[in-house]
PDB file of N, CA and C in Angstrom:
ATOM      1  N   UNK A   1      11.996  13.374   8.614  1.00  0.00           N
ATOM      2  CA  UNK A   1      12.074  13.137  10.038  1.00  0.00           C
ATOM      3  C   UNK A   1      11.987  11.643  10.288  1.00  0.00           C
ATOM      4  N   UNK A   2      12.830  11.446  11.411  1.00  0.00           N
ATOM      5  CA  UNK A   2      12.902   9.896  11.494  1.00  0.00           C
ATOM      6  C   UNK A   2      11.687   9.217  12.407  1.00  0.00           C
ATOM      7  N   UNK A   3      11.000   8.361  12.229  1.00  0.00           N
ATOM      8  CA  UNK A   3      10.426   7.561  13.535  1.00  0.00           C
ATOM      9  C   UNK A   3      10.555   7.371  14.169  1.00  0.00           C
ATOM     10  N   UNK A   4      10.127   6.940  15.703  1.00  0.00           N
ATOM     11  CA  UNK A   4      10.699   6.948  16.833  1.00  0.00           C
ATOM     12  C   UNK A   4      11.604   5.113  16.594  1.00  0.00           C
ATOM     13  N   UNK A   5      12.754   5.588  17.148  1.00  0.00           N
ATOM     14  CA  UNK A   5      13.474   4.076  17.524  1.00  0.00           C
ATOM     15  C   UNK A   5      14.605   3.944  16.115  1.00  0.00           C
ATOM     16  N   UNK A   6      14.070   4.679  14.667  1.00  0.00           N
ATOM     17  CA  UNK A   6      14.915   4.895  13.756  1.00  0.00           C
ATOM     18  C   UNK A   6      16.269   5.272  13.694  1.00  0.00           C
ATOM     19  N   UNK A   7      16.372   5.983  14.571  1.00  0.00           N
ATOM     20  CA  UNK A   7      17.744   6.778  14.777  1.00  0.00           C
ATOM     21  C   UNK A   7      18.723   5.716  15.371  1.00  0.00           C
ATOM     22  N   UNK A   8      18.335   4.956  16.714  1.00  0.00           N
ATOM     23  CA  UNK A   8      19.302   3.952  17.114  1.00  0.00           C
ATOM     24  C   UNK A   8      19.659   2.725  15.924  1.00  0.00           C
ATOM     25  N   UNK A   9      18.666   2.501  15.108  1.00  0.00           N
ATOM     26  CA  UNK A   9      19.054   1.515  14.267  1.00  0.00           C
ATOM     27  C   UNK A   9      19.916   2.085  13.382  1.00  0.00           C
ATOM     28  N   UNK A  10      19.835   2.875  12.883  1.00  0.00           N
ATOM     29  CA  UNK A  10      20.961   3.666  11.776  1.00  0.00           C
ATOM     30  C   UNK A  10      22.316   4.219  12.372  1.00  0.00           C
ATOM     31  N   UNK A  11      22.529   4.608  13.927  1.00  0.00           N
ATOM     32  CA  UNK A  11      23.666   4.588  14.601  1.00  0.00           C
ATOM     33  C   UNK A  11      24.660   3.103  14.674  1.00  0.00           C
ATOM     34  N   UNK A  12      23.794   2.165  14.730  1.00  0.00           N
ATOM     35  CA  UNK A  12      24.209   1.194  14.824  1.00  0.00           C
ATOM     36  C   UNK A  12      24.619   0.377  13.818  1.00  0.00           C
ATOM     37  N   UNK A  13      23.854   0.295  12.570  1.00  0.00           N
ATOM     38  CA  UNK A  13      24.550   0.150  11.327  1.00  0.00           C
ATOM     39  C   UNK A  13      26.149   0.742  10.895  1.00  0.00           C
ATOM     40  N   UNK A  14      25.738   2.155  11.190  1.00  0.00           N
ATOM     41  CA  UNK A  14      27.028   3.018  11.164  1.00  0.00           C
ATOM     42  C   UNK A  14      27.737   1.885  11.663  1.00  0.00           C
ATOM     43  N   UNK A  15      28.052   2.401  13.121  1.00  0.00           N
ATOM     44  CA  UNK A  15      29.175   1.898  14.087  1.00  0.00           C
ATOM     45  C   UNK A  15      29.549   0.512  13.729  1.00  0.00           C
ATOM     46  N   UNK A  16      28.925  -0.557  13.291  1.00  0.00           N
ATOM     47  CA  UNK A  16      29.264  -2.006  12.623  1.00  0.00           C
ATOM     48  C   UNK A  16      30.043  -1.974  11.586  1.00  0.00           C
ATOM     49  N   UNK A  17      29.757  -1.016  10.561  1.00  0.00           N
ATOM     50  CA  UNK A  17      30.508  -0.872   9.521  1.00  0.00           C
ATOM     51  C   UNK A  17      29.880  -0.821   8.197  1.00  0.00           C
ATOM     52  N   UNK A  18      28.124  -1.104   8.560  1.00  0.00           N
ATOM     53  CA  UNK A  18      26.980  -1.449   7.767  1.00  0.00           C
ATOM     54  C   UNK A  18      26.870  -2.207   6.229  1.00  0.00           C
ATOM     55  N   UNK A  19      28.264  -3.485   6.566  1.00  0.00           N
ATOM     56  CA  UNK A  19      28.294  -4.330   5.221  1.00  0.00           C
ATOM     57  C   UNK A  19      28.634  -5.099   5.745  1.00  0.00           C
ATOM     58  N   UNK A  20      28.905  -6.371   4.791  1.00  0.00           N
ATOM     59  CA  UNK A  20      29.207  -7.530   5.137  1.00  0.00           C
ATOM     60  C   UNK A  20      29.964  -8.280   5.712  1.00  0.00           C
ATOM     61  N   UNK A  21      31.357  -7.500   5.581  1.00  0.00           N
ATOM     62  CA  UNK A  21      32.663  -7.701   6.656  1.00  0.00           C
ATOM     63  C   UNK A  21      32.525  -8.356   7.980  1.00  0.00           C
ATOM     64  N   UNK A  22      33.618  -9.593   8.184  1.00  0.00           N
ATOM     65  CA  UNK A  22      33.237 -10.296   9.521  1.00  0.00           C
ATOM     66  C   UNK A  22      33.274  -9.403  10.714  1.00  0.00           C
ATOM     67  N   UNK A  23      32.252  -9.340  11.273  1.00  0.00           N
ATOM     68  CA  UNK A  23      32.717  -8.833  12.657  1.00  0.00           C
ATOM     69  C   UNK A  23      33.381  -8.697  13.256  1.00  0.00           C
ATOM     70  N   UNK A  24      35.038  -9.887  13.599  1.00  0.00           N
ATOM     71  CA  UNK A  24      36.385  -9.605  14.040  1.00  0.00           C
ATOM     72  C   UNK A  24      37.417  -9.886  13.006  1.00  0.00           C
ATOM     73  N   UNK A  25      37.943  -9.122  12.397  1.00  0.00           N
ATOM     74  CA  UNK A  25      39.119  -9.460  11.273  1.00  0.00           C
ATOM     75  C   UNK A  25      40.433 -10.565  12.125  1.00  0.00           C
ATOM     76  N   UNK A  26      40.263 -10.031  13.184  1.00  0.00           N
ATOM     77  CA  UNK A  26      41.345 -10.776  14.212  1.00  0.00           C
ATOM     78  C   UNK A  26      41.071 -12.290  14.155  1.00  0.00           C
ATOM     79  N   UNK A  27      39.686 -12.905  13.677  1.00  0.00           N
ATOM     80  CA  UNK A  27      39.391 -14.497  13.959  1.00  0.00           C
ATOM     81  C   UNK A  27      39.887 -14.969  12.769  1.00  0.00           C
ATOM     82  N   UNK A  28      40.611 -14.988  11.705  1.00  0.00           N
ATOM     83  CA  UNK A  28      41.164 -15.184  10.579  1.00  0.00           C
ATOM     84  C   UNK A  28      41.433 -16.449  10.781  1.00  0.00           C
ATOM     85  N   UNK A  29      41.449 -18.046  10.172  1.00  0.00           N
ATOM     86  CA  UNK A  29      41.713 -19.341  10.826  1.00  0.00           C
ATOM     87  C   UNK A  29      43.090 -19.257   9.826  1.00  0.00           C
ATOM     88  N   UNK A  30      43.231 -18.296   8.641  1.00  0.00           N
ATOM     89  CA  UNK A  30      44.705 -19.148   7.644  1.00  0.00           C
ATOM     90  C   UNK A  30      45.136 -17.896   6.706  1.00  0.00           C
ATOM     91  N   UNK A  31      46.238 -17.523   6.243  1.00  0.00           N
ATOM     92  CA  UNK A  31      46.194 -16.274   5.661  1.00  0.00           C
ATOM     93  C   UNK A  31      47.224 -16.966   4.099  1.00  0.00           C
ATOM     94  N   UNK A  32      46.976 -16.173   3.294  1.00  0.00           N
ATOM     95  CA  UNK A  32      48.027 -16.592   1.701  1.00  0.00           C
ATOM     96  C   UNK A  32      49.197 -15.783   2.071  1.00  0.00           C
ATOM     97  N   UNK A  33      49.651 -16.711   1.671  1.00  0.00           N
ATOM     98  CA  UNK A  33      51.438 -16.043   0.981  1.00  0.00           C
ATOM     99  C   UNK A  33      51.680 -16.179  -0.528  1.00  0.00           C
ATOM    100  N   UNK A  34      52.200 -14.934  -1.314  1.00  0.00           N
ATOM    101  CA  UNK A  34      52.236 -15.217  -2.855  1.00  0.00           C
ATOM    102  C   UNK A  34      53.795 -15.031  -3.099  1.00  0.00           C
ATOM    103  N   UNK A  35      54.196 -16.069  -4.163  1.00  0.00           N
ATOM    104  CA  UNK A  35      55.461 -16.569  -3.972  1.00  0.00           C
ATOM    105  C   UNK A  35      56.546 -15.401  -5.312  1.00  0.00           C
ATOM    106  N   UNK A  36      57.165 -15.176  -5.655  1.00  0.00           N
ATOM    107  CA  UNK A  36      57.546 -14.396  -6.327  1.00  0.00           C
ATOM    108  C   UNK A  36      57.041 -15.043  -7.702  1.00  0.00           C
ATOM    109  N   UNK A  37      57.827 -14.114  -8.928  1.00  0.00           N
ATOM    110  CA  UNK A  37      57.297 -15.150  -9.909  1.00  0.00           C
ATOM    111  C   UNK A  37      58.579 -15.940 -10.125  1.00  0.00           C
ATOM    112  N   UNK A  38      58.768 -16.465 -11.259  1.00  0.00           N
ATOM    113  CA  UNK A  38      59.753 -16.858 -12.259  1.00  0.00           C
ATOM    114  C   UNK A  38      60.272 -16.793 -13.312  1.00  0.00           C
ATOM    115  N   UNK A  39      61.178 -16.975 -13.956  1.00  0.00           N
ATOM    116  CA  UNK A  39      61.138 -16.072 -15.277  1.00  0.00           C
ATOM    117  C   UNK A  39      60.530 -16.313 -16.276  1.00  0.00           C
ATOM    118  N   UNK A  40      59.280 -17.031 -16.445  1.00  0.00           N
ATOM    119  CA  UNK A  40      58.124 -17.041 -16.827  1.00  0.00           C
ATOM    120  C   UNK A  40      57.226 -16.545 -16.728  1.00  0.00           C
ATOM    121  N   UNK A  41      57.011 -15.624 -15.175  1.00  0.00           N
ATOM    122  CA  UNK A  41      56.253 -14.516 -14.954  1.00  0.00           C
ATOM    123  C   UNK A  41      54.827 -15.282 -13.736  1.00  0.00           C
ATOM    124  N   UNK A  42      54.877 -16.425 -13.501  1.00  0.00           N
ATOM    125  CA  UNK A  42      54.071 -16.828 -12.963  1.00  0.00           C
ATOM    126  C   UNK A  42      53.925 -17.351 -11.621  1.00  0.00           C
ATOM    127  N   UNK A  43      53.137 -17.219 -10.738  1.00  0.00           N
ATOM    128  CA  UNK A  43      53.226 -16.811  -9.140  1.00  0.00           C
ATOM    129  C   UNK A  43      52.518 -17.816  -8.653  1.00  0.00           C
ATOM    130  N   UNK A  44      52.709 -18.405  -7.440  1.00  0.00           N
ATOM    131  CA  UNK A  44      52.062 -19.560  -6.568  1.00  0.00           C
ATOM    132  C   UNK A  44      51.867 -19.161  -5.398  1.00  0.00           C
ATOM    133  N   UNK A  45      49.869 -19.064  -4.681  1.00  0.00           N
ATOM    134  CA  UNK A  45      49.625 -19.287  -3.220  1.00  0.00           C
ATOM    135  C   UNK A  45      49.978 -19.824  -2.599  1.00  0.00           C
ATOM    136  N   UNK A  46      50.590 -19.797  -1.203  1.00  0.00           N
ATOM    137  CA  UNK A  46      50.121 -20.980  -0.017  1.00  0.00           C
ATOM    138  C   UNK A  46      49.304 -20.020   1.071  1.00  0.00           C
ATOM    139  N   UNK A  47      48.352 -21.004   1.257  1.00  0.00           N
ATOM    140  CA  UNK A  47      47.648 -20.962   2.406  1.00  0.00           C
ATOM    141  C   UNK A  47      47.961 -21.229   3.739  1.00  0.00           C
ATOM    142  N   UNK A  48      48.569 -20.724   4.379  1.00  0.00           N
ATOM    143  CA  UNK A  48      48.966 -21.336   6.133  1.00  0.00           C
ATOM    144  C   UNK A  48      48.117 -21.242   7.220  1.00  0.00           C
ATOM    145  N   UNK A  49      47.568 -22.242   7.355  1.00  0.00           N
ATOM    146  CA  UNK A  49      46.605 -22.199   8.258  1.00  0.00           C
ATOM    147  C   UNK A  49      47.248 -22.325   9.515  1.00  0.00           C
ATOM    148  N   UNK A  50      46.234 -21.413  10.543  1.00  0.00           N
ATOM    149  CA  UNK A  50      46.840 -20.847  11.909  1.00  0.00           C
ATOM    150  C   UNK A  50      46.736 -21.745  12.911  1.00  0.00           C
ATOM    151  N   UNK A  51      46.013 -23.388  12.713  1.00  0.00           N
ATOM    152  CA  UNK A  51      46.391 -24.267  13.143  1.00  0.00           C
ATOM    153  C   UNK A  51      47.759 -24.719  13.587  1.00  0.00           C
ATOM    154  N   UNK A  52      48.247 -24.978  12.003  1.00  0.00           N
ATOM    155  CA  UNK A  52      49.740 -25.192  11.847  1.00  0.00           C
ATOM    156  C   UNK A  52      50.928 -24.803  12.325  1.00  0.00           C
ATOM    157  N   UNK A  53      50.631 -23.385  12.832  1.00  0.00           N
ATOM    158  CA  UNK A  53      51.486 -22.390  13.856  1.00  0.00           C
ATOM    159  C   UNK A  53      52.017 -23.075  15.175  1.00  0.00           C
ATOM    160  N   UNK A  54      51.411 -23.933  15.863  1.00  0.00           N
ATOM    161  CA  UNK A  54      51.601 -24.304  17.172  1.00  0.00           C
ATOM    162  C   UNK A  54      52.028 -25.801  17.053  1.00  0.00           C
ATOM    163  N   UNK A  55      51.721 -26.517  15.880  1.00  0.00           N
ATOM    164  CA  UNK A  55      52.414 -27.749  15.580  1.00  0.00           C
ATOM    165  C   UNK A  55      53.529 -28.619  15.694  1.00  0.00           C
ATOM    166  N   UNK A  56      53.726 -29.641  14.645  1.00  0.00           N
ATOM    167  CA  UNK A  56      54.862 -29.728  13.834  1.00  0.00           C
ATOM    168  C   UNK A  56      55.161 -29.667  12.057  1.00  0.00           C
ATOM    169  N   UNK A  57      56.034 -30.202  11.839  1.00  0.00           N
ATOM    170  CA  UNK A  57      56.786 -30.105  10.520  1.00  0.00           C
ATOM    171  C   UNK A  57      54.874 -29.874   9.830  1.00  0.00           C
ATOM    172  N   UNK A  58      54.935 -28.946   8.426  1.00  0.00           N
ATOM    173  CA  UNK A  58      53.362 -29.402   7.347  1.00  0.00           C
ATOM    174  C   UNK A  58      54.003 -29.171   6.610  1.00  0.00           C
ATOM    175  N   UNK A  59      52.984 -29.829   5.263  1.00  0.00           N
ATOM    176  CA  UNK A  59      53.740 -29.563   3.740  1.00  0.00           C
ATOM    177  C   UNK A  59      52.449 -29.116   2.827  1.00  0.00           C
ATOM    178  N   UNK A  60      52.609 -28.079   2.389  1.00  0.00           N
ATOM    179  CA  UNK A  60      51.771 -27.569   1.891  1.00  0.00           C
ATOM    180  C   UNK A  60      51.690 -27.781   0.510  1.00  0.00           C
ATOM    181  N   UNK A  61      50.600 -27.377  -0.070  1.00  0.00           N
ATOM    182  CA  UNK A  61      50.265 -27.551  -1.702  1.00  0.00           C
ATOM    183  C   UNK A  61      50.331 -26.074  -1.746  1.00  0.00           C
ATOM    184  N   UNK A  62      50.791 -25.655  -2.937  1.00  0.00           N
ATOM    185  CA  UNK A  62      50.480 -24.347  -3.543  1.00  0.00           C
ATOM    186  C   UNK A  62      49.821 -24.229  -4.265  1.00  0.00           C
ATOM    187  N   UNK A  63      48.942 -23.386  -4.748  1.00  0.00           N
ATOM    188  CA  UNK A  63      47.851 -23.220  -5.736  1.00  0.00           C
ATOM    189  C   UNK A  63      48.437 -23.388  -6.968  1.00  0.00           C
ATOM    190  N   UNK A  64      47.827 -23.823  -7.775  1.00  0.00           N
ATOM    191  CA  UNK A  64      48.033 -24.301  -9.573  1.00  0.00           C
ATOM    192  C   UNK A  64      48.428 -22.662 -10.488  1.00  0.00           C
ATOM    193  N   UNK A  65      48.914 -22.975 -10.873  1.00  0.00           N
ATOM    194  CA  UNK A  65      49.444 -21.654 -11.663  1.00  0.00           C
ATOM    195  C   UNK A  65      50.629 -22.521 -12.870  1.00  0.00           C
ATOM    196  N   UNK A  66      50.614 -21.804 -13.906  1.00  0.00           N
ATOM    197  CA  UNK A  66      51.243 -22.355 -15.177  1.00  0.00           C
ATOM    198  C   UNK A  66      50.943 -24.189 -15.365  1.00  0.00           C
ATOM    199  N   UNK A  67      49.797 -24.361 -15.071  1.00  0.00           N
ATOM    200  CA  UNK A  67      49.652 -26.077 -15.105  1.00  0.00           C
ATOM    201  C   UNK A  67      50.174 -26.824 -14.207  1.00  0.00           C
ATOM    202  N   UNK A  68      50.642 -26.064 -13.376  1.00  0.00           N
ATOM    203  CA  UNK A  68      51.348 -27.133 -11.870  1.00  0.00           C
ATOM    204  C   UNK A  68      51.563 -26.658 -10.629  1.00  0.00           C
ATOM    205  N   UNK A  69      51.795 -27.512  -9.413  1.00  0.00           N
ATOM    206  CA  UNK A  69      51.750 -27.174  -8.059  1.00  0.00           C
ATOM    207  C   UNK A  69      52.769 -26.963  -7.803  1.00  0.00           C
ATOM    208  N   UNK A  70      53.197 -27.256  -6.231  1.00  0.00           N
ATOM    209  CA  UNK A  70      54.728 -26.768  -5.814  1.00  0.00           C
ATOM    210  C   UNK A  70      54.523 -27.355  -4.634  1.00  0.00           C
ATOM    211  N   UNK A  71      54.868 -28.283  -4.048  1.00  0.00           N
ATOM    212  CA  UNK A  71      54.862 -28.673  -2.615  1.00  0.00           C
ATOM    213  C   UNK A  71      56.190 -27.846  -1.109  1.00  0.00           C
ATOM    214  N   UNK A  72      55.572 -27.357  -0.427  1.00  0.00           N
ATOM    215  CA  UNK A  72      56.012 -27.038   0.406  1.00  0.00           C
ATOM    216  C   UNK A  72      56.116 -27.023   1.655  1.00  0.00           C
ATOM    217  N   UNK A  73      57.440 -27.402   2.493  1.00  0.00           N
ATOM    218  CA  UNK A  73      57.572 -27.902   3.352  1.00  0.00           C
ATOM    219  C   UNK A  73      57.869 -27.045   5.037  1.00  0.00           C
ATOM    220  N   UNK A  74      57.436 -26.801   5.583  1.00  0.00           N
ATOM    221  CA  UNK A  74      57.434 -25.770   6.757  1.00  0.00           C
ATOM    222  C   UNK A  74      57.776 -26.794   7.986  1.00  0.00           C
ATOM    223  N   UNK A  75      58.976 -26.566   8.864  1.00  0.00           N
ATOM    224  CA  UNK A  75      59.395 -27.082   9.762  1.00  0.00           C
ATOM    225  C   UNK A  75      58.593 -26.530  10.659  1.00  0.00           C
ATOM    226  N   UNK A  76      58.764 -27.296  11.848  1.00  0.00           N
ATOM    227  CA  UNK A  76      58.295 -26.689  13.468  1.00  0.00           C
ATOM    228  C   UNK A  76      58.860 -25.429  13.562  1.00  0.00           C
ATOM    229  N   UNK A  77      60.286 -25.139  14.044  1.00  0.00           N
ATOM    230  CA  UNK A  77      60.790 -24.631  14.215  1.00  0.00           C
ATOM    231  C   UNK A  77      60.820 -23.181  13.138  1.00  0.00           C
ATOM    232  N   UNK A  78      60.262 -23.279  11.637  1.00  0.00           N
ATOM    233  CA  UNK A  78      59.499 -22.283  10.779  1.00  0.00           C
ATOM    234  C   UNK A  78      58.440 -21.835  11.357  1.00  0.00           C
ATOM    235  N   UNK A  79      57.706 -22.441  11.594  1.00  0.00           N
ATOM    236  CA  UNK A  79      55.986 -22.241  11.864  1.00  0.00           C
ATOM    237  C   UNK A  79      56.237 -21.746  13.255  1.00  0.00           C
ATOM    238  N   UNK A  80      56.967 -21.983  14.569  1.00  0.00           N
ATOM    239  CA  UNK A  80      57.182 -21.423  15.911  1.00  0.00           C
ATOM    240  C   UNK A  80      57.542 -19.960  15.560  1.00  0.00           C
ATOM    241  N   UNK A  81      58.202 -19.481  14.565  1.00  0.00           N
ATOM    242  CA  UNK A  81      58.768 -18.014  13.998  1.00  0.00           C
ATOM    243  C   UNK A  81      58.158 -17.381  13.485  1.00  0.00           C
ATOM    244  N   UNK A  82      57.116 -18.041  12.710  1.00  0.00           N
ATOM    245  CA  UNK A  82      56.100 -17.412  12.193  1.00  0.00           C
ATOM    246  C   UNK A  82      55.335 -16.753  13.304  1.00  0.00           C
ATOM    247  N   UNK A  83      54.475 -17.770  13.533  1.00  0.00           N
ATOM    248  CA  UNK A  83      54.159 -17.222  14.928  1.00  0.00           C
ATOM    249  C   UNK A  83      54.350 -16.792  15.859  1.00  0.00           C
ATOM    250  N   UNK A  84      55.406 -16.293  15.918  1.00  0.00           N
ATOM    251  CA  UNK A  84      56.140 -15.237  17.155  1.00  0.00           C
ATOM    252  C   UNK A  84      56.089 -13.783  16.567  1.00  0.00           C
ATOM    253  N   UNK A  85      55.896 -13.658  15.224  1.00  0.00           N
ATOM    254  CA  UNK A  85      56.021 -12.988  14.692  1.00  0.00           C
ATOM    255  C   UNK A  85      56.901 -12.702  13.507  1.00  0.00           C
ATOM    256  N   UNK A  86      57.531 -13.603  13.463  1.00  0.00           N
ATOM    257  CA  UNK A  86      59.186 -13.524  12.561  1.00  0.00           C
ATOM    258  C   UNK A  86      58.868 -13.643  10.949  1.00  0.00           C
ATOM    259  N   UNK A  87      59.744 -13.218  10.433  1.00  0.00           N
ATOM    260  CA  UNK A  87      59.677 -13.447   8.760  1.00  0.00           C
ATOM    261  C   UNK A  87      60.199 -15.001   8.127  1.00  0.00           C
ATOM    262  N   UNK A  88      59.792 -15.770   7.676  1.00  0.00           N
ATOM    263  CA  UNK A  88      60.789 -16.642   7.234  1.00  0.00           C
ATOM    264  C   UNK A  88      60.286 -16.790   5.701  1.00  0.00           C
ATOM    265  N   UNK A  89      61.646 -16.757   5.216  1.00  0.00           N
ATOM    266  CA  UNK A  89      61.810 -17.209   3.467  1.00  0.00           C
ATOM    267  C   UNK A  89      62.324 -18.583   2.782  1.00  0.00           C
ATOM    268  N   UNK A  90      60.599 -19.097   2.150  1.00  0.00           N
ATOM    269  CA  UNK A  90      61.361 -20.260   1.332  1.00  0.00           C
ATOM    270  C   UNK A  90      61.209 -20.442   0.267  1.00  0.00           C
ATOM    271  N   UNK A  91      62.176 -21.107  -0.489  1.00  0.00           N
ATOM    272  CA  UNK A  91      62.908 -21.191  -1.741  1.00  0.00           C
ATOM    273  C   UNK A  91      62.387 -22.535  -2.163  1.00  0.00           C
ATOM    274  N   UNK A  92      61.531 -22.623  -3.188  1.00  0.00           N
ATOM    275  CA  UNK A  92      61.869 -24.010  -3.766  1.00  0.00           C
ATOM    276  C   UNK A  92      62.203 -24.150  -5.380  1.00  0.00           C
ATOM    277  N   UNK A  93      62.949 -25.215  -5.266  1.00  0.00           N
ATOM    278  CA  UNK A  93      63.409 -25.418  -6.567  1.00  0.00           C
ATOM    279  C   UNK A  93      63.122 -26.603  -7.092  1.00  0.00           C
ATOM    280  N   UNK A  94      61.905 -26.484  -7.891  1.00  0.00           N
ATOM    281  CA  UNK A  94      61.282 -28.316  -8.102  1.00  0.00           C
ATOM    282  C   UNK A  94      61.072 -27.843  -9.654  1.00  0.00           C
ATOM    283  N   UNK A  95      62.348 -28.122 -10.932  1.00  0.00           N
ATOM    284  CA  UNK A  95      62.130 -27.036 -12.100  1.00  0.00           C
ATOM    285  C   UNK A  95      62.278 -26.168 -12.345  1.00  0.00           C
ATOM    286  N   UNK A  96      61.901 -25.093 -11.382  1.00  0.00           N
ATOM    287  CA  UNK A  96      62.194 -23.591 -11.314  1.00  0.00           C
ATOM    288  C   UNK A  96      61.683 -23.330 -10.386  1.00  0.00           C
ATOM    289  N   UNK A  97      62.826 -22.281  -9.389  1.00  0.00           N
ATOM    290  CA  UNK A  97      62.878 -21.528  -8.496  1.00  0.00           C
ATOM    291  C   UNK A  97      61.417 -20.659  -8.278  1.00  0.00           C
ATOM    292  N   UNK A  98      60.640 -20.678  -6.642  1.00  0.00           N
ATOM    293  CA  UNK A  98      59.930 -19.766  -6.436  1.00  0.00           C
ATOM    294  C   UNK A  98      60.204 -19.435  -4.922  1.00  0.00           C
ATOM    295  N   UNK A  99      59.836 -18.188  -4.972  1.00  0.00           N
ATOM    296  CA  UNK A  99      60.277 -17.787  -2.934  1.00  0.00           C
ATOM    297  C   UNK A  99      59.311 -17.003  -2.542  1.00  0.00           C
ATOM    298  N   UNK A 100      59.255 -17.679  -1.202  1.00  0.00           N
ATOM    299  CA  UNK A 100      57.607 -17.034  -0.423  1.00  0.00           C
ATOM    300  C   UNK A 100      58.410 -16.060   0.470  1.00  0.00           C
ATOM    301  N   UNK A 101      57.853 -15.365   0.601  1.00  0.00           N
ATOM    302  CA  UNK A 101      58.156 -14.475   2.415  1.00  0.00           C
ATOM    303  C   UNK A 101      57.068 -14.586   2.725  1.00  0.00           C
ATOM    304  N   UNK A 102      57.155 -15.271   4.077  1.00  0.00           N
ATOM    305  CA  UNK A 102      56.222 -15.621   4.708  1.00  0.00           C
ATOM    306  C   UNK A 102      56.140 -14.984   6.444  1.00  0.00           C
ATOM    307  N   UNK A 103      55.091 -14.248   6.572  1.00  0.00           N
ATOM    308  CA  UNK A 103      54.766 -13.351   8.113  1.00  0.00           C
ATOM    309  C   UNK A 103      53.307 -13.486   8.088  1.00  0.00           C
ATOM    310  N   UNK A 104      53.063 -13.420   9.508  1.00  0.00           N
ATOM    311  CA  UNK A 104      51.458 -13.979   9.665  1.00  0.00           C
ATOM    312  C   UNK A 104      51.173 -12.283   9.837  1.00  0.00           C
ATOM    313  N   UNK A 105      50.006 -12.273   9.333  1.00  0.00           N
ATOM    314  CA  UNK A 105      49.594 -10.767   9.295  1.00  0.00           C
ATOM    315  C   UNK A 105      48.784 -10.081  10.323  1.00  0.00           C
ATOM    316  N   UNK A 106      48.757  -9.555  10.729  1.00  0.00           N
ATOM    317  CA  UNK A 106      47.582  -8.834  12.253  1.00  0.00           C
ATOM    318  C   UNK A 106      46.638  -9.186  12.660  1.00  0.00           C
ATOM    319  N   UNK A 107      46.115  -9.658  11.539  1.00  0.00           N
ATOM    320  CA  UNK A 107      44.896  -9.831  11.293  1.00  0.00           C
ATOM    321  C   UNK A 107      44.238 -11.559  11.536  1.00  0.00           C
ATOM    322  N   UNK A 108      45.301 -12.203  11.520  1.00  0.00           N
ATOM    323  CA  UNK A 108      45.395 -13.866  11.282  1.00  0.00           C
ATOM    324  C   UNK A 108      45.834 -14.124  12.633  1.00  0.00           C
ATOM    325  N   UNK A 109      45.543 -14.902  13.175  1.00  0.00           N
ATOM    326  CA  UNK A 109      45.695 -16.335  14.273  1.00  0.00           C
ATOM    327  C   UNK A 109      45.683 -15.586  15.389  1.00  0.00           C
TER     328      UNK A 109
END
């Protein structure tokens, strides 16, 4: 049997989700995009932060993978599509070919 006042605290755990998870998934400040591989087999992050959405032109770093980066370049006019919702795909070829599809997710900005 519970104590008095026990019961509301354990309803309420419930209803939160009773772990660590942020409170609004919706406040997300930047979400990854993972880039295909290559025929080496090896894949590169970018991070787009939801700053960048309302901007201009950014150039991003991609995460290190096979000993090297990948710089990438996102126009205004990319990042305005993104954020509208739109898909946009980029290609870079610095050595070998990698391609992001890039959509901001539900959950982000």
């Amino acid at each position: 049997m519970f104590a008095a006042g026990a019961v509301p605290g354990l309803l309420w755990a419930i209803a939160c989700g009773g772990d660590d998870a942020p409170a609004d998934a919706n406040n997300q400040t930047s979400f990854q995009v993972t880039s295909d591989s290559d025929a080496t087999g090896h894949r590169h992050v970018l991070t787009v932060m939801c700053g960048d959405l309302a901007g201009g032109d950014v150039r991003y770093t991609s995460s290190e993978s096979a000993q090297h980066t990948h710089m990438v370049t996102m126009t205004r006019d990319e990042l305005g599509r993104i954020a509208a919702g739109e898909t946009v795909t980029k290609t870079i070829t610095d050595g070998h070919a990698h391609t992001w599809t890039i959509m901001r997710p539900s959950t982000a900005c």
